[in-house]
N, C-alpha and C. Protein backbone atom coordinates (compact mmCIF):
# COMPACT_ATOMS: atom_id res chain seq x y z
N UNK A 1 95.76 109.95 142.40
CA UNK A 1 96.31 108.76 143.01
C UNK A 1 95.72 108.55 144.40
N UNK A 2 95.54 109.87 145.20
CA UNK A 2 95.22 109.65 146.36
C UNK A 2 93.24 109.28 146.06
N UNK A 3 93.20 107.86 147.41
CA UNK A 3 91.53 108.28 147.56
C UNK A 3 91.23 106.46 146.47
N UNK A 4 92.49 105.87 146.12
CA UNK A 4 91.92 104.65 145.21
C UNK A 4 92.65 103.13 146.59
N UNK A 5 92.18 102.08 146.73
CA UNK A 5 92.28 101.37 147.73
C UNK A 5 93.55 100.14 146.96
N UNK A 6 93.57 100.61 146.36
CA UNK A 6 94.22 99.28 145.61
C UNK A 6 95.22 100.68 144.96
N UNK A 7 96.74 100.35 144.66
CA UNK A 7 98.10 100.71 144.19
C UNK A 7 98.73 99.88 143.04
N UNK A 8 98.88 99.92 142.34
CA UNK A 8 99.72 98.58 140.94
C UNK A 8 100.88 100.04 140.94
N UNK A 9 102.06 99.52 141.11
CA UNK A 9 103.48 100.26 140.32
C UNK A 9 104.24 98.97 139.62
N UNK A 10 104.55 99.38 138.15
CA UNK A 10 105.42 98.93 137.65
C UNK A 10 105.11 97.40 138.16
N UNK A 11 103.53 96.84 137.54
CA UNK A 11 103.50 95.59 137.91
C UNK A 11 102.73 95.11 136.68
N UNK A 12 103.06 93.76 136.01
CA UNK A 12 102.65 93.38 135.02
C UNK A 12 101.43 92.16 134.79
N UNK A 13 100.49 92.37 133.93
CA UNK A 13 99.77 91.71 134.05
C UNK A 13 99.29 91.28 132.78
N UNK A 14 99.01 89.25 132.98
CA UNK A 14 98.77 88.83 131.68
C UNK A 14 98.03 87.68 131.55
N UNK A 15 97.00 87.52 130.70
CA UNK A 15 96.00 86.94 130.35
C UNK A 15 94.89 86.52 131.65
N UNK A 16 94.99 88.21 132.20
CA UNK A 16 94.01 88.13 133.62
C UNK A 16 92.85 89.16 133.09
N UNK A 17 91.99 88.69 133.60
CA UNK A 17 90.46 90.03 133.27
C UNK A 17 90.75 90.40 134.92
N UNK A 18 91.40 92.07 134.29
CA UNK A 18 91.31 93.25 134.99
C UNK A 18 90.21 94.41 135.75
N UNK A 19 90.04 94.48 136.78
CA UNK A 19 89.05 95.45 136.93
C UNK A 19 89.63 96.80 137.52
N UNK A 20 89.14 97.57 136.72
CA UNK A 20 90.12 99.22 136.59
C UNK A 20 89.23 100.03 138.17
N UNK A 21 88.14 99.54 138.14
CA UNK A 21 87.47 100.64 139.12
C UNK A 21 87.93 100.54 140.28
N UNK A 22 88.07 101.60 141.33
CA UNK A 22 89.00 101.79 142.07
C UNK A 22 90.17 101.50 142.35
N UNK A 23 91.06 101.72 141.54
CA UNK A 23 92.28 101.32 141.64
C UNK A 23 92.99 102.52 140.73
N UNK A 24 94.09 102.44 141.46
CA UNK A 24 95.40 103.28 140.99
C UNK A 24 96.30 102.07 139.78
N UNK A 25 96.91 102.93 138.48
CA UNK A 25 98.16 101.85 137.76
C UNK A 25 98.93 102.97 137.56
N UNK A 26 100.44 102.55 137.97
CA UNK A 26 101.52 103.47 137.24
C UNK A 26 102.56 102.40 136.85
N UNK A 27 102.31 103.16 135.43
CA UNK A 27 103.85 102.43 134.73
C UNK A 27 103.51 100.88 134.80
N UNK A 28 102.32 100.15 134.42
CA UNK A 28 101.87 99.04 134.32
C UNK A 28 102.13 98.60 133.02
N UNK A 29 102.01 97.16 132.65
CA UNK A 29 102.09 96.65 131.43
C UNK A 29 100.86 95.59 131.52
N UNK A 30 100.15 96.07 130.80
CA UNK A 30 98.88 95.11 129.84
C UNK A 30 98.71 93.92 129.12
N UNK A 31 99.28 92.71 129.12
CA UNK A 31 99.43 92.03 128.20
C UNK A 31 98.12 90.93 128.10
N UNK A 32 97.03 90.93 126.67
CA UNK A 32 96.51 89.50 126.51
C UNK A 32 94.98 89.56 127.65
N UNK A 33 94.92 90.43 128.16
CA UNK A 33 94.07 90.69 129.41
C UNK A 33 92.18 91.51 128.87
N UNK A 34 91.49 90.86 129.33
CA UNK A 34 90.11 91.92 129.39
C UNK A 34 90.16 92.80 130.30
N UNK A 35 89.64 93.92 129.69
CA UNK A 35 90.24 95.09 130.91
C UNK A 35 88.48 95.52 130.94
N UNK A 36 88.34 95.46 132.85
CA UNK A 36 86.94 95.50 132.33
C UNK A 36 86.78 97.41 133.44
N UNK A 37 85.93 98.05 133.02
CA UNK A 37 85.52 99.48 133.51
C UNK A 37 83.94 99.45 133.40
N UNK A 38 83.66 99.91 134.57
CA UNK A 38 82.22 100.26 134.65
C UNK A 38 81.81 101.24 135.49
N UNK A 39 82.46 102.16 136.30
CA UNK A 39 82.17 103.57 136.87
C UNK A 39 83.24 104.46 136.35
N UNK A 40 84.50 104.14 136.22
CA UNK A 40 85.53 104.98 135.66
C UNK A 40 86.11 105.32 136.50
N UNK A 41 85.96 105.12 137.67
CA UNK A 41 86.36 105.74 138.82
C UNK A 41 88.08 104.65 139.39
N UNK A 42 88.75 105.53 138.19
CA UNK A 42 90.45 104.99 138.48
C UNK A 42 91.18 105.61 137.88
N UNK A 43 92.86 105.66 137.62
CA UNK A 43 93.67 106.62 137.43
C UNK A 43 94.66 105.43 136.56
N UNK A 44 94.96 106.12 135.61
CA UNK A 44 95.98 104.83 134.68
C UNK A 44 96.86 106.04 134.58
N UNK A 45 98.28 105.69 134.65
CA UNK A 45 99.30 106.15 134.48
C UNK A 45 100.82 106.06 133.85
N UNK A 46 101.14 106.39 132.95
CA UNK A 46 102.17 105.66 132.12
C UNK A 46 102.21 104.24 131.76
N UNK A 47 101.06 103.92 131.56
CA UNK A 47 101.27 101.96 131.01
C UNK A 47 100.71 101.60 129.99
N UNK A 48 101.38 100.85 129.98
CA UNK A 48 100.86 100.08 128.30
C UNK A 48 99.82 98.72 128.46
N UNK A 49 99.43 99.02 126.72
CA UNK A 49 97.96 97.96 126.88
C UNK A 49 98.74 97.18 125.62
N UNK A 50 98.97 95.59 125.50
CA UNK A 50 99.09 95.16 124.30
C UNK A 50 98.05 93.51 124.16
N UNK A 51 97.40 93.91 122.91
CA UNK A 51 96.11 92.63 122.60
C UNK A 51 95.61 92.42 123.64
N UNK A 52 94.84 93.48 124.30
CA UNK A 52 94.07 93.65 125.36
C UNK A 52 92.18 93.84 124.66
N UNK A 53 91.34 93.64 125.60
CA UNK A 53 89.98 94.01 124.80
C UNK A 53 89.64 94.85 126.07
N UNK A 54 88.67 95.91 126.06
CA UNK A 54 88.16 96.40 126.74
C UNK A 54 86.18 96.32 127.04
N UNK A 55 85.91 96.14 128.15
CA UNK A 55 85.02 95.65 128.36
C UNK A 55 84.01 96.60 129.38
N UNK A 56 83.33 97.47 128.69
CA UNK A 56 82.33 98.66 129.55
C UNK A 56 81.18 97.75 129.97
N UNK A 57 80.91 98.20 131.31
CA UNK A 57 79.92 97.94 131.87
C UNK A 57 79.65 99.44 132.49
N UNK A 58 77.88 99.21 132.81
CA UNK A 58 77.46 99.71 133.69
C UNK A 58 77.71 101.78 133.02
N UNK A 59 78.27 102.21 133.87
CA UNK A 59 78.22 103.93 133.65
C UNK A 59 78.86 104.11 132.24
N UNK A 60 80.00 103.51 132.21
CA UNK A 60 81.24 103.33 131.26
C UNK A 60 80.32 102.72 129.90
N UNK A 61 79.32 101.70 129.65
CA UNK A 61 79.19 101.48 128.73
C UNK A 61 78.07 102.67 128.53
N UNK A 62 77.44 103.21 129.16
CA UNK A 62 76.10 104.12 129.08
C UNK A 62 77.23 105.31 127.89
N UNK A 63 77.78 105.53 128.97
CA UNK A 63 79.04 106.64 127.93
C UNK A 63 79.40 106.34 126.91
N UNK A 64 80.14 105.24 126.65
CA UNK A 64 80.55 104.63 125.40
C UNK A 64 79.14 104.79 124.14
N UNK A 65 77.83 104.33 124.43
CA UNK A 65 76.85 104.79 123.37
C UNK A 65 76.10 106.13 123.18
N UNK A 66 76.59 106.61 124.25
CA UNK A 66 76.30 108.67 123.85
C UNK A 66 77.45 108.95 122.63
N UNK A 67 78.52 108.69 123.19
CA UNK A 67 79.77 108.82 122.82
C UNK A 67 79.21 108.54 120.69
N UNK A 68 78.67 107.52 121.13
CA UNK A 68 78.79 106.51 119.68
C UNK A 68 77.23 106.97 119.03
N UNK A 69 76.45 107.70 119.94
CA UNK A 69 75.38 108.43 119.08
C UNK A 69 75.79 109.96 118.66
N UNK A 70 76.57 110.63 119.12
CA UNK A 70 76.86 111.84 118.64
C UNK A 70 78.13 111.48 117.85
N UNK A 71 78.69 110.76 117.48
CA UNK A 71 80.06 110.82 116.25
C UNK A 71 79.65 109.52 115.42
N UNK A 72 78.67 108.07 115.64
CA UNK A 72 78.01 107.94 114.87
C UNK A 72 78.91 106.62 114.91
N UNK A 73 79.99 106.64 115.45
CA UNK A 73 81.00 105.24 115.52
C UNK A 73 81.41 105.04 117.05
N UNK A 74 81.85 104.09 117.19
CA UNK A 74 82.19 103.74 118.49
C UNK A 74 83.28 103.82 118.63
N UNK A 75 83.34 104.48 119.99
CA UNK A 75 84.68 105.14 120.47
C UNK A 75 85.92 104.58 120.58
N UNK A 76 86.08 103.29 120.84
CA UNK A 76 87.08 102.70 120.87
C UNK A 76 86.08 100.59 120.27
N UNK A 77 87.23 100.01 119.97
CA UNK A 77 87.01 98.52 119.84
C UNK A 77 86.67 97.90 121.01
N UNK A 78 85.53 97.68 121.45
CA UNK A 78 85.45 97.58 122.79
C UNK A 78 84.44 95.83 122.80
N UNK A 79 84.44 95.17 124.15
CA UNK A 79 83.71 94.09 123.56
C UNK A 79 81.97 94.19 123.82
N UNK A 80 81.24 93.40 123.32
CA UNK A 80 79.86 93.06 122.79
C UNK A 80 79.59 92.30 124.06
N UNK A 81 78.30 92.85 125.03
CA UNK A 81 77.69 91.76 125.17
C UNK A 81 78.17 90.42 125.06
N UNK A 82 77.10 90.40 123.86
CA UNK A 82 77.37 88.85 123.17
C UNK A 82 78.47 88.21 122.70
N UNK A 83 79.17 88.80 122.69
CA UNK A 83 80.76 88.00 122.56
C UNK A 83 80.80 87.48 123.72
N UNK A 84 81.50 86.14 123.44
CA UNK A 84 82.03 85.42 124.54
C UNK A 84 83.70 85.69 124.60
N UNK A 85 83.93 85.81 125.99
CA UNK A 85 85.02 86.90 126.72
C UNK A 85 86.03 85.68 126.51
N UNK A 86 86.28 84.39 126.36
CA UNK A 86 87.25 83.51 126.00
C UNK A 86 86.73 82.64 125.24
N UNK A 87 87.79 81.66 124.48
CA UNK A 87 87.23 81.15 123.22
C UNK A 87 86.68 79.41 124.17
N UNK A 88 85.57 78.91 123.07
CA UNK A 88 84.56 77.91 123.37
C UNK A 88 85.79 76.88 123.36
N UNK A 89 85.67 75.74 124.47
CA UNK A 89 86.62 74.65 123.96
C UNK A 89 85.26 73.52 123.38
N UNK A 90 85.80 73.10 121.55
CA UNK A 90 85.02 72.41 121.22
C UNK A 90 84.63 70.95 122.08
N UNK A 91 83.61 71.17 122.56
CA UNK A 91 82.90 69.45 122.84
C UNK A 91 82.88 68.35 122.04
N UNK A 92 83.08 68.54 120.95
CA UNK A 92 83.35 67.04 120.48
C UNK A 92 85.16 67.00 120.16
N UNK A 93 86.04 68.11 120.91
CA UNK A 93 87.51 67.18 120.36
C UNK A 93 88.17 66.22 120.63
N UNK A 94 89.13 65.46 120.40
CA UNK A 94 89.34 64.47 120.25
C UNK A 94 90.64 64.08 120.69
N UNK A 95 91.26 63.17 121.76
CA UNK A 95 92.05 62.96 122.29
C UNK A 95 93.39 62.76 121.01
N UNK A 96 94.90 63.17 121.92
CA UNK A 96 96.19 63.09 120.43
C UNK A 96 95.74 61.69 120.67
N UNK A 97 95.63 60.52 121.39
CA UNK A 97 95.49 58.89 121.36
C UNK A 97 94.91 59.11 119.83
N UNK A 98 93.59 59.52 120.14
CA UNK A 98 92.39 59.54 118.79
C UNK A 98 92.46 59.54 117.77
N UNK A 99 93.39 60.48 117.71
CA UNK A 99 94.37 61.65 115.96
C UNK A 99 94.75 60.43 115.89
N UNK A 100 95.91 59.99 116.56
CA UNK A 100 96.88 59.15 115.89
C UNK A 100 96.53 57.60 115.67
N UNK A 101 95.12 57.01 116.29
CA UNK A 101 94.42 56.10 115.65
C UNK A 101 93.82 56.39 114.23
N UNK A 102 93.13 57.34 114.41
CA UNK A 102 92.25 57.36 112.99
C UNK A 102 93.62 57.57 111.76
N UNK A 103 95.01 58.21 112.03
CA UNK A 103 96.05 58.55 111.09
C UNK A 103 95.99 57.16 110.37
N UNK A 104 96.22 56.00 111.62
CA UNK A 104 96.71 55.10 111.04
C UNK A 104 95.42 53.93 110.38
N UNK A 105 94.22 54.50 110.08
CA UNK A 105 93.45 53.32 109.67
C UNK A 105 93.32 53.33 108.54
């Protein structure tokens, strides 16, 4: 605990992209959030993660594919690169005005 610049107790967090490195969590709650790690350099403590994705960068992802060349699977569900970190809002949708014109033609 000692030696991290940032403290979370018993504080909740939701549909925020998290950054774990340097920082202390006790007794935190996870909700809906990208949790992103890339030196490792933090302390999690009694808290919960729920429909969270986790997101290695940097040292953390280097580890994650040692990890995933010696057991041959990847260590945890973690996200891609290429995934996009929130969903696309389609460019062509269409105003409720819109819907409820075309309902009625």
């Amino acid at each position: 605990m000692e030696g991290y610049k940032v403290h979370h107790k018993n504080s909740t967090f939701s549909g925020k992209r998290i950054e774990l490195d340097g920082k202390y969590f006790n007794h935190c709650r996870f909700k809906d959030c990208i949790i992103v790690l890339e030196k490792g350099d933090t302390d999690i403590a009694g808290s919960s993660f729920e429909n969270c994705k986790l997101l290695l960068k940097g040292n953390a992802y280097m580890i994650g594919k040692i990890i995933k060349l010696f057991t041959g699977k990847s260590p945890l569900k973690v996200l891609d690169f290429d995934e996009p970190l929130f969903e696309k809002t389609n460019p062509k949708s269409i105003s409720r005005k819109e819907l409820s014109a075309r309902k009625h033609e």
